[in-house]
C-alpha atoms as a PDB file:
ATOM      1  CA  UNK A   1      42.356  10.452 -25.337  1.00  0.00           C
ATOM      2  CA  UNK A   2      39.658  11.836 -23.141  1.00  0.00           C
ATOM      3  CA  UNK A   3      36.962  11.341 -26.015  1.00  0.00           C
ATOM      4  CA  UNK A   4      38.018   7.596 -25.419  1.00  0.00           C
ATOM      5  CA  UNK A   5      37.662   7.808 -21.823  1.00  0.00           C
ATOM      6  CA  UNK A   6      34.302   9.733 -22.055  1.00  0.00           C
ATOM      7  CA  UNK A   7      33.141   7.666 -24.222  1.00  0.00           C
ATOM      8  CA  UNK A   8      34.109   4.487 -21.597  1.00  0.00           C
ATOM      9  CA  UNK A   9      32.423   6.285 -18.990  1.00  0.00           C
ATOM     10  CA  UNK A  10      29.215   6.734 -20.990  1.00  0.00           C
ATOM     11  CA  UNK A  11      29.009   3.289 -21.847  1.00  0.00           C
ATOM     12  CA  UNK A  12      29.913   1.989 -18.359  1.00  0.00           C
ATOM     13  CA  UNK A  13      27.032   4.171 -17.185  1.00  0.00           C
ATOM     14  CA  UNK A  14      24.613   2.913 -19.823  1.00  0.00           C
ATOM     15  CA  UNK A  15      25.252  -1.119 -18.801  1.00  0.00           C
ATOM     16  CA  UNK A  16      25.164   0.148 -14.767  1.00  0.00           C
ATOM     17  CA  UNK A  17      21.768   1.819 -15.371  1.00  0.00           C
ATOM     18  CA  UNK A  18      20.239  -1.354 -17.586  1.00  0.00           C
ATOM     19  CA  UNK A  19      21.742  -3.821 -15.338  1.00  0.00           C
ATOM     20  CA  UNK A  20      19.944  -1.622 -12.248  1.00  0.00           C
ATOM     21  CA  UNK A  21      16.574  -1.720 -14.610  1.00  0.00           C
ATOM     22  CA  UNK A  22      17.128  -5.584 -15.088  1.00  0.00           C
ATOM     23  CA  UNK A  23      17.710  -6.331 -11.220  1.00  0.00           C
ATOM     24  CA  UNK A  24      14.577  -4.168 -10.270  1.00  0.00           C
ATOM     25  CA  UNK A  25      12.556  -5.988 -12.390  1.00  0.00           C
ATOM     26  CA  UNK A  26      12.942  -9.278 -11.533  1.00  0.00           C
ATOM     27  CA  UNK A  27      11.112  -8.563  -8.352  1.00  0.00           C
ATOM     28  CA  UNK A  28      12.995 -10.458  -5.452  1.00  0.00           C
ATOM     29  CA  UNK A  29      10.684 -12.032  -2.376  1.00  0.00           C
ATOM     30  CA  UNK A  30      11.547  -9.503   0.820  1.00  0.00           C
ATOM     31  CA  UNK A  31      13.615 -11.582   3.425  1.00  0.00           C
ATOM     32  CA  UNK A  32      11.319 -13.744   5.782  1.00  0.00           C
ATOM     33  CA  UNK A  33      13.444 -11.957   8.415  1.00  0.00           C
ATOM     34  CA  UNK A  34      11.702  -8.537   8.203  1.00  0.00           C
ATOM     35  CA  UNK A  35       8.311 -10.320   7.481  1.00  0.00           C
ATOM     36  CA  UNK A  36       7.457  -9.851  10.951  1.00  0.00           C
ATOM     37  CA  UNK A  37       8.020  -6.416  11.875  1.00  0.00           C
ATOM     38  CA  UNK A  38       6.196  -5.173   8.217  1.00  0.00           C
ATOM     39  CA  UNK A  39       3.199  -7.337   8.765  1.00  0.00           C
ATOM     40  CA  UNK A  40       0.154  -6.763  10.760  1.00  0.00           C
ATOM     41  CA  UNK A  41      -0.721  -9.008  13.588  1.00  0.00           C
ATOM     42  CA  UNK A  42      -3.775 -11.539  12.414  1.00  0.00           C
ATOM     43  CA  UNK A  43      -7.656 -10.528  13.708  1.00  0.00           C
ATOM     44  CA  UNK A  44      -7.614 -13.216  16.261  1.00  0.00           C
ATOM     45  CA  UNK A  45      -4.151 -11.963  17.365  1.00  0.00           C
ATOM     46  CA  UNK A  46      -5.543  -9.726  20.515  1.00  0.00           C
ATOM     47  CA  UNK A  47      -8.645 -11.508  21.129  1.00  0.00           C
ATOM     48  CA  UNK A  48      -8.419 -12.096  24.596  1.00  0.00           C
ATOM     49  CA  UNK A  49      -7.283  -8.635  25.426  1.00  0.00           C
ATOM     50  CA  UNK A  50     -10.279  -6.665  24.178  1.00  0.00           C
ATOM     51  CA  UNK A  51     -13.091  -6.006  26.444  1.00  0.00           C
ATOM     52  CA  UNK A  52     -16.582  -6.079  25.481  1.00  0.00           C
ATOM     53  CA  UNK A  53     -17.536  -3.005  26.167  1.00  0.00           C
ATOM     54  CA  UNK A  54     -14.513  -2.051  23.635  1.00  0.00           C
ATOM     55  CA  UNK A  55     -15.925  -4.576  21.296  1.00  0.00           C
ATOM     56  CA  UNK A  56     -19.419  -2.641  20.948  1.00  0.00           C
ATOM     57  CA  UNK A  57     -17.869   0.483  20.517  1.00  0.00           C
ATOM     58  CA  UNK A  58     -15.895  -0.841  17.738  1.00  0.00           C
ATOM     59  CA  UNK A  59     -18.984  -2.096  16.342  1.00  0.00           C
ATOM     60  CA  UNK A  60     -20.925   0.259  16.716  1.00  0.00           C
ATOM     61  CA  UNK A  61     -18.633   2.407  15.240  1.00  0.00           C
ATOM     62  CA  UNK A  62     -18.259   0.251  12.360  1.00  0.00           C
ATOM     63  CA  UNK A  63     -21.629   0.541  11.633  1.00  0.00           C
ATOM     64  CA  UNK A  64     -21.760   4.389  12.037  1.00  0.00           C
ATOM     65  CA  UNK A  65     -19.088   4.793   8.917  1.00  0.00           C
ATOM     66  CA  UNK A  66     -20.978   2.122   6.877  1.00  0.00           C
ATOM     67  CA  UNK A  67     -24.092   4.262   7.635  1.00  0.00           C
ATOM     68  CA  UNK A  68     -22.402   7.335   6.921  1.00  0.00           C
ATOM     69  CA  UNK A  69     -20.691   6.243   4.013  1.00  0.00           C
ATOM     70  CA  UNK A  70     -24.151   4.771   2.442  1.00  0.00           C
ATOM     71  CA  UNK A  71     -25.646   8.232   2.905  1.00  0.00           C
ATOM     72  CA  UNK A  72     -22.682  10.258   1.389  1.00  0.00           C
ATOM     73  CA  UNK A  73     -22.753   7.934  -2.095  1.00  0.00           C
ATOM     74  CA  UNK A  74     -26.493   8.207  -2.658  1.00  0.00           C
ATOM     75  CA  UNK A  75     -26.771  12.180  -2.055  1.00  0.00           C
ATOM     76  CA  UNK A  76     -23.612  11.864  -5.113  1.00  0.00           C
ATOM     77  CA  UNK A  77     -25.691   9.874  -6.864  1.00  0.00           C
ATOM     78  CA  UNK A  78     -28.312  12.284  -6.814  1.00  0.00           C
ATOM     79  CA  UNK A  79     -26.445  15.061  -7.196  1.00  0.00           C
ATOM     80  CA  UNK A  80     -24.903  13.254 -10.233  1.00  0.00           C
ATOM     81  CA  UNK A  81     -27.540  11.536 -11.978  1.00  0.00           C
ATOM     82  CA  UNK A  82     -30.777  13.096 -11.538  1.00  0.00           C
ATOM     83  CA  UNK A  83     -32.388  16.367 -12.372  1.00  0.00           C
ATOM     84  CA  UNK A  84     -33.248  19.132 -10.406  1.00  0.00           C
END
C-alpha cells in the first residue's frame, strides 16, 4: 500500500517538474504593465534638464574612458603578441 502511494507521489512529481520545464520554456512576453518601471527612460528623455556645462563633462568624460580604454588594449596587445 505505501509502495503504491510512493510510487503515485513519484510520478506526480515527475509530470509537476516536466510540466514546470514545459511552461518555462515557452518563454511568455512580461506584462506591458511592469514595462515601465523595468525599462530605462529613452536618451532624449531628460534633454531639457541637463545643463551644458553637465553636457561637456559627460563628454569629456566619455572621451577620457574611450582614451583610456584604447591605451589599456594595445599595451595587452603588446604584452600578448610581441616579443620582448
Amino acid at each position: 500500500m505505501q509502495d503504491d502511494i510512493a510510487m503515485a507521489m513519484r510520478w506526480l512529481m515527475l509530470l509537476a517538474l516536466l510540466r514546470l520545464c514545459y511552461g518555462l520554456g515557452q518563454g511568455r512576453p512580461i506584462e506591458t504593465k511592469a514595462l515601465p518601471q523595468l525599462v530605462a527612460p529613452g536618451p532624449d528623455a531628460g534633454a531639457g534638464l541637463a545643463s551644458p556645462r553637465w553636457k561637456e563633462r559627460a563628454a569629456k568624460a566619455a572621451r577620457s574612458y574611450a582614451e583610456a580604454q584604447e591605451r589599456m588594449w594595445r599595451n595587452w596587445e603588446k604584452a600578448m603578441f610581441h616579443r620582448r
